[in-house]
C-alpha atoms as a PDB file:
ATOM      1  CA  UNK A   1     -59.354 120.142  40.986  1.00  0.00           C
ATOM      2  CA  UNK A   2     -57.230 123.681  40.798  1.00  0.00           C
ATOM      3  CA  UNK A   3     -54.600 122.122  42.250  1.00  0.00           C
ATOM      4  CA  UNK A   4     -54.454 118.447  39.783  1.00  0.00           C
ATOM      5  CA  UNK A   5     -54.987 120.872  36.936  1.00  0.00           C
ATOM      6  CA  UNK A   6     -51.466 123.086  38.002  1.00  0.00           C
ATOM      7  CA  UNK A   7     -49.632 119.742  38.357  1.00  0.00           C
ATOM      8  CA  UNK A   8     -50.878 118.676  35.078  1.00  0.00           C
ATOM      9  CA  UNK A   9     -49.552 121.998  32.952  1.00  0.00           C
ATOM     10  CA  UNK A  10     -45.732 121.442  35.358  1.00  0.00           C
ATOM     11  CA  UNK A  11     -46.041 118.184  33.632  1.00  0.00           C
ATOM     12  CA  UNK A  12     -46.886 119.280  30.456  1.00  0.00           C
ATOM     13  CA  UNK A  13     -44.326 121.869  30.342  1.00  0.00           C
ATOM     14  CA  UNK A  14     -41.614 119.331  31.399  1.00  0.00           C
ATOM     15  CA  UNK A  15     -42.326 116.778  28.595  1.00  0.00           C
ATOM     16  CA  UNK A  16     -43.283 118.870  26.091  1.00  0.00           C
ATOM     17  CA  UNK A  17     -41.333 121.857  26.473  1.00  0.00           C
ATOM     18  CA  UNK A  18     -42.195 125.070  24.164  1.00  0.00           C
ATOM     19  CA  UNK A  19     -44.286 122.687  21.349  1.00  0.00           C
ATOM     20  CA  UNK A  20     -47.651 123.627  21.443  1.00  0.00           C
ATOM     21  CA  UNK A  21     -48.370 120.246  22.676  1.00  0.00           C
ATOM     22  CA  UNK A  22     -49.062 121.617  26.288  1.00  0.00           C
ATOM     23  CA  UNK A  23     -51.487 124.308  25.130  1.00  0.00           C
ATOM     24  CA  UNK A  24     -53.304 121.932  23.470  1.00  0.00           C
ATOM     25  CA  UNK A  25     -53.658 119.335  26.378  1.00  0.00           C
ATOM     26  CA  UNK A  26     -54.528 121.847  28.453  1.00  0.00           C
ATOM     27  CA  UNK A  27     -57.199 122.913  26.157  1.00  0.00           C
ATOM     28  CA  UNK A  28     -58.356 119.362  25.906  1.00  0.00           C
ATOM     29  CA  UNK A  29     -58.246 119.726  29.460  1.00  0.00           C
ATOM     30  CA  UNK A  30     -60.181 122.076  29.839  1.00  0.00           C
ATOM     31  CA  UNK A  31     -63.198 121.303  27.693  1.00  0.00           C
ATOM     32  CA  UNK A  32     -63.454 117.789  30.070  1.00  0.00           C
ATOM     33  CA  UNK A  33     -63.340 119.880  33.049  1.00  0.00           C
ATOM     34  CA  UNK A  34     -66.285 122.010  31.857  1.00  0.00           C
ATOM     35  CA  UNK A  35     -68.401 119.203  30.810  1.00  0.00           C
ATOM     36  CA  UNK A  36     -67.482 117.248  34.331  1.00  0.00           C
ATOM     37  CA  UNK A  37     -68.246 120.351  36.771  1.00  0.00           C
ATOM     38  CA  UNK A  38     -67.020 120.451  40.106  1.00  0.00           C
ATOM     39  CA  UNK A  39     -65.934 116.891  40.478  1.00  0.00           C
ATOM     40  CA  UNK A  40     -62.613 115.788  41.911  1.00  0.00           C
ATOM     41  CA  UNK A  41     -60.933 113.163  39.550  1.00  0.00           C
ATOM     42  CA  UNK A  42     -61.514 110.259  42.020  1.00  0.00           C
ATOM     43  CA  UNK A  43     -64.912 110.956  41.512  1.00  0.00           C
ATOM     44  CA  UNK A  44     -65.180 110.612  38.281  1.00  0.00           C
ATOM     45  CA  UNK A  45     -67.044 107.609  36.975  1.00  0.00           C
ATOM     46  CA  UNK A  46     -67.123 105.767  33.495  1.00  0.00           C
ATOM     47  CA  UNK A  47     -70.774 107.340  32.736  1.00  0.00           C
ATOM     48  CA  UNK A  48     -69.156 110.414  33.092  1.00  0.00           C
ATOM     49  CA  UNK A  49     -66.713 109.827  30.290  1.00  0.00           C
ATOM     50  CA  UNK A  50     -69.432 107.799  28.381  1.00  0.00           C
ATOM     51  CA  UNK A  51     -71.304 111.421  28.486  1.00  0.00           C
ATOM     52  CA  UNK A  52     -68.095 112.965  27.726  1.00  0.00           C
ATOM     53  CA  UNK A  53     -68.004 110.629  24.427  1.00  0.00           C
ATOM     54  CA  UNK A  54     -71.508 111.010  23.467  1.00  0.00           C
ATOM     55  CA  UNK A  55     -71.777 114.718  23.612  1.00  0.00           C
ATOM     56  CA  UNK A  56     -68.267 114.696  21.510  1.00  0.00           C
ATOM     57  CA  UNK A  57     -69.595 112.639  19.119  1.00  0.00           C
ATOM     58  CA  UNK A  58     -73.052 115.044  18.655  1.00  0.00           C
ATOM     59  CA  UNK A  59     -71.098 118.109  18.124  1.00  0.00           C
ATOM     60  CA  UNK A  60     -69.574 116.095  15.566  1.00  0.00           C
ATOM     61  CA  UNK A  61     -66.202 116.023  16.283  1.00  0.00           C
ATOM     62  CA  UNK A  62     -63.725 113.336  14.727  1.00  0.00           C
ATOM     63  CA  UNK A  63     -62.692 110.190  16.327  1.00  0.00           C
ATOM     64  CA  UNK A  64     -59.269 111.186  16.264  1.00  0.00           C
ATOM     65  CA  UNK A  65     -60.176 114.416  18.364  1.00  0.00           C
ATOM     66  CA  UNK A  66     -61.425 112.761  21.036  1.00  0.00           C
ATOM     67  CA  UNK A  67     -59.411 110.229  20.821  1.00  0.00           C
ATOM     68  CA  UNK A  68     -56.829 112.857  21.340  1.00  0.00           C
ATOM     69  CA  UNK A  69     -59.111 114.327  24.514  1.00  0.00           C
ATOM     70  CA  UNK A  70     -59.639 110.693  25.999  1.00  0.00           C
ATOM     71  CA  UNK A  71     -55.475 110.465  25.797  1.00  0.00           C
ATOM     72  CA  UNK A  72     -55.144 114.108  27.535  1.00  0.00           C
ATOM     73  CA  UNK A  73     -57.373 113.307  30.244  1.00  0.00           C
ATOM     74  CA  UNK A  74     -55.735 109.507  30.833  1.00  0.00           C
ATOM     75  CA  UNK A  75     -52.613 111.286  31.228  1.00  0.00           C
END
C-alpha cells in the first residue's frame, strides 16, 4: 500500500500543484487507509467502503465530506 499511496501524492502534486488540494486528498487518504488496515487496494471489497460510509455517517460527518473522501479514494 506504501508504494500506491507515494504514486498517489506524485499525482496529486502534478494536477494540483501548490493548492492545498493535495494535502487534503491525502488526508482523505489517509483516514480510508486507517479505517481499511493492511489491505492492498485490489483487496478491497464494496463492504469495506459500505463500512467506510456507515462509520462516516455516525461520526456525523456531511454528505458532501464524504462525498469528497469517496471521490479521493476513486481517484
Amino acid at each position: 500500500m506504501d508504494q500506491a499511496r507515494h504514486r498517489f501524492d506524485k499525482y496529486l502534486n502534478r494536477r494540483y500543484g501548490q493548492s492545498t488540494t493535495p494535502k487534503c486528498y491525502a488526508s482523505d487518504l489517509d483516514i480510508f487507509l486507517r479505517a481499511i488496515g493492511d489491505k492492498e487496494p485490489a483487496a478491497v471489497t464494496a463492504a469495506d467502503m459500505d463500512a467506510f460510509i456507515d462509520d462516516q455517517l455516525a461520526s456525523g460527518l456531511k454528505p458532501i465530506t464524504i462525498n469528497r473522501r469517496l471521490a479521493t479514494i476513486h481517484t
